[in-house]
C-alpha atoms as a PDB file:
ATOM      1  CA  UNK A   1     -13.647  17.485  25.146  1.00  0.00           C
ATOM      2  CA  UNK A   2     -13.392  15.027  22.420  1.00  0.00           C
ATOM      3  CA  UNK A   3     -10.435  13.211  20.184  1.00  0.00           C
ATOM      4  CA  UNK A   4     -10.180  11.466  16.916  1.00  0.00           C
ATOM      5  CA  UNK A   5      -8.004   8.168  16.651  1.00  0.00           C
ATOM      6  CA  UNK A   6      -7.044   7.937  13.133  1.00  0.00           C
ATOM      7  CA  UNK A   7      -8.104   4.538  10.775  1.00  0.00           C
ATOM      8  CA  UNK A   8      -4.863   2.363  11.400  1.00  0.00           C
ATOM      9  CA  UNK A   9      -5.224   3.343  15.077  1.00  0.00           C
ATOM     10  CA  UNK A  10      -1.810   4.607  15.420  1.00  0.00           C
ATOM     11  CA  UNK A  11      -2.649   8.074  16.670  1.00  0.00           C
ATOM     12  CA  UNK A  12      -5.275   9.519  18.882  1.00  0.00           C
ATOM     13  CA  UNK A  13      -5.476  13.430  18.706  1.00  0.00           C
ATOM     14  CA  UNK A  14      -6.890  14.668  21.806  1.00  0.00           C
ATOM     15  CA  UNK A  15      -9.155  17.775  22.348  1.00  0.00           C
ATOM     16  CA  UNK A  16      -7.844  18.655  19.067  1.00  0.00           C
ATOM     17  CA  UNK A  17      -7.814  22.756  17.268  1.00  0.00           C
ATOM     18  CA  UNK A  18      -9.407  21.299  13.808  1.00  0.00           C
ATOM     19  CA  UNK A  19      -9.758  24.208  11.312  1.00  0.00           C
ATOM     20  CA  UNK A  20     -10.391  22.095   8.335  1.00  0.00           C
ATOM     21  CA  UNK A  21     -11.874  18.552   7.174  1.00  0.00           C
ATOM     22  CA  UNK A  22     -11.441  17.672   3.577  1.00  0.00           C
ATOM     23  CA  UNK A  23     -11.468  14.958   1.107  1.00  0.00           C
ATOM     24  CA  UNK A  24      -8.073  14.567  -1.352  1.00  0.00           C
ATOM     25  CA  UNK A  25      -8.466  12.331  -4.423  1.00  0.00           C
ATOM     26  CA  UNK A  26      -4.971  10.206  -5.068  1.00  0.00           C
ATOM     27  CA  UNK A  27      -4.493   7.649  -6.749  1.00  0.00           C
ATOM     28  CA  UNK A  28      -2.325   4.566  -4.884  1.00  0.00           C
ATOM     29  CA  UNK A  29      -1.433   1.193  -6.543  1.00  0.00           C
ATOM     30  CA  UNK A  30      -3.193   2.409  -9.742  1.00  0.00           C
ATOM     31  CA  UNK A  31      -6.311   2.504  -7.748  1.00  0.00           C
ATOM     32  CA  UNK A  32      -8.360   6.043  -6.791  1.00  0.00           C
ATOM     33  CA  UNK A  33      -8.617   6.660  -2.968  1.00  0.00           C
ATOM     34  CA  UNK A  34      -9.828   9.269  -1.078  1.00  0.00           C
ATOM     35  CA  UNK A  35      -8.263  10.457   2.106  1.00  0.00           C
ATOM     36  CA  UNK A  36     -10.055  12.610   4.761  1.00  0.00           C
ATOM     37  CA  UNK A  37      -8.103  14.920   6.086  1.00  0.00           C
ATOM     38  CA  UNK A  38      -8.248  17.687   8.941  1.00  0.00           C
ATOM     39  CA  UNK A  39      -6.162  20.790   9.807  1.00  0.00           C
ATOM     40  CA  UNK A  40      -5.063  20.157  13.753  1.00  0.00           C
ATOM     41  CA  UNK A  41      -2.746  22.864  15.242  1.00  0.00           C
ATOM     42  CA  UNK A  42      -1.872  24.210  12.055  1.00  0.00           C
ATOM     43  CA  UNK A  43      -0.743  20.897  10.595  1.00  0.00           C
ATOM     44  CA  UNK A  44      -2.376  18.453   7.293  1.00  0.00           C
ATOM     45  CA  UNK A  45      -3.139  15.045   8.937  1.00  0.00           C
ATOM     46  CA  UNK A  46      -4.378  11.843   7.158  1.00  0.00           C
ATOM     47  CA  UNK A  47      -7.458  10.779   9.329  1.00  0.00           C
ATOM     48  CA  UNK A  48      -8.936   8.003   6.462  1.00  0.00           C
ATOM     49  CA  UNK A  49      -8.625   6.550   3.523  1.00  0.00           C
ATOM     50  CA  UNK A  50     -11.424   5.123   1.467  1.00  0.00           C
ATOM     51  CA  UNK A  51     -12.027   3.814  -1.918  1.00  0.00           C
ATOM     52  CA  UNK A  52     -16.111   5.101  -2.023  1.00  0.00           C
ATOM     53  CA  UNK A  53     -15.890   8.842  -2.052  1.00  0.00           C
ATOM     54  CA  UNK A  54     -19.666   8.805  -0.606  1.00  0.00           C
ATOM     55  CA  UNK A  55     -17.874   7.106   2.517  1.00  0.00           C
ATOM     56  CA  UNK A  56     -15.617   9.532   2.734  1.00  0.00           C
ATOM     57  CA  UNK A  57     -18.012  12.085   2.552  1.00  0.00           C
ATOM     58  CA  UNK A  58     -20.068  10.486   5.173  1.00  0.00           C
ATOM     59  CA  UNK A  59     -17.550   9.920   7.757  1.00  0.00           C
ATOM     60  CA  UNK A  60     -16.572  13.492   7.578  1.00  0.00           C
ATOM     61  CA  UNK A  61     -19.837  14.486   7.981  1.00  0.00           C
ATOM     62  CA  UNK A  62     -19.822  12.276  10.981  1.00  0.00           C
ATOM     63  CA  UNK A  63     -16.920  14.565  12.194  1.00  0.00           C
ATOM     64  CA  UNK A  64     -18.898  17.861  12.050  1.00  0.00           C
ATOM     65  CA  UNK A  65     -22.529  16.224  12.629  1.00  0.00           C
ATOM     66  CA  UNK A  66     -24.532  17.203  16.209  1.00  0.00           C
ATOM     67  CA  UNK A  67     -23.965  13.826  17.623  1.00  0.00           C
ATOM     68  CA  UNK A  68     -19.989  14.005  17.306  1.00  0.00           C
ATOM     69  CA  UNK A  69     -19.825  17.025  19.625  1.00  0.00           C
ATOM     70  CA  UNK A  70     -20.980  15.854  22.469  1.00  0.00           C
ATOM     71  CA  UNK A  71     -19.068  13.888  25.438  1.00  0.00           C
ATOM     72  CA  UNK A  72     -18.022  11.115  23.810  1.00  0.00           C
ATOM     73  CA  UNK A  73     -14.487  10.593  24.512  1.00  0.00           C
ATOM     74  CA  UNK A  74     -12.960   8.802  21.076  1.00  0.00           C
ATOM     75  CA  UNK A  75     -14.516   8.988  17.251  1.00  0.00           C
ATOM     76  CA  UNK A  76     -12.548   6.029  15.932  1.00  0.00           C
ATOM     77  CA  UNK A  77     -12.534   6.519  12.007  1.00  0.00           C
ATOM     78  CA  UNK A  78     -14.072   3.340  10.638  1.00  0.00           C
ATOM     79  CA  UNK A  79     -11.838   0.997   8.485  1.00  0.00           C
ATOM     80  CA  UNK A  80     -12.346   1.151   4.801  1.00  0.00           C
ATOM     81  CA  UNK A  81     -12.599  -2.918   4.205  1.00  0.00           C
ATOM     82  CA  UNK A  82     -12.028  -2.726   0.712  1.00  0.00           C
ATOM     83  CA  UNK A  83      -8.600  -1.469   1.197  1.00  0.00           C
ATOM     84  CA  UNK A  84      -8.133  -3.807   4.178  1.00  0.00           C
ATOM     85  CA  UNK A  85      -8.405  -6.913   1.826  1.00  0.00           C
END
């Protein structure tokens, strides 16, 4: 069993049914951001945003990578600090 918390730390989906992980380009505040998202139980959830595509990238390789499925309880999506400021 695993879960995901999302970046702000609002939500924590547990044992989730992920179908999809994906990167969405958007542009917020006239800036370019890229949010990874995921498919759980049929539904499009915002798990990150990120202003470096190549960390967006990353993390969601982090998602599907050998060392995330293993009995760690929470992958806490890191915070994007650039967006924090």
């Amino acid at each position: 069993m695993y879960s995901i918390q999302t970046q702000n730390k609002d939500t924590i989906y547990y044992n989730p049914n992920v179908k999809k992980l994906y990167i969405v380009d958007k542009r917020i505040d006239n800036k370019l951001q890229y949010e990874v998202r995921a498919t759980i139980d049929n539904d499009d959830r915002l798990l990150g945003r990120y202003s470096d595509k190549a960390v967006a990238q990353e993390v969601m390789n982090d998602l599907i990578s050998d060392s995330y499925w293993n009995d760690a309880a929470v992958f806490c999506m890191p915070e994007d600090e650039s967006i924090c400021q």
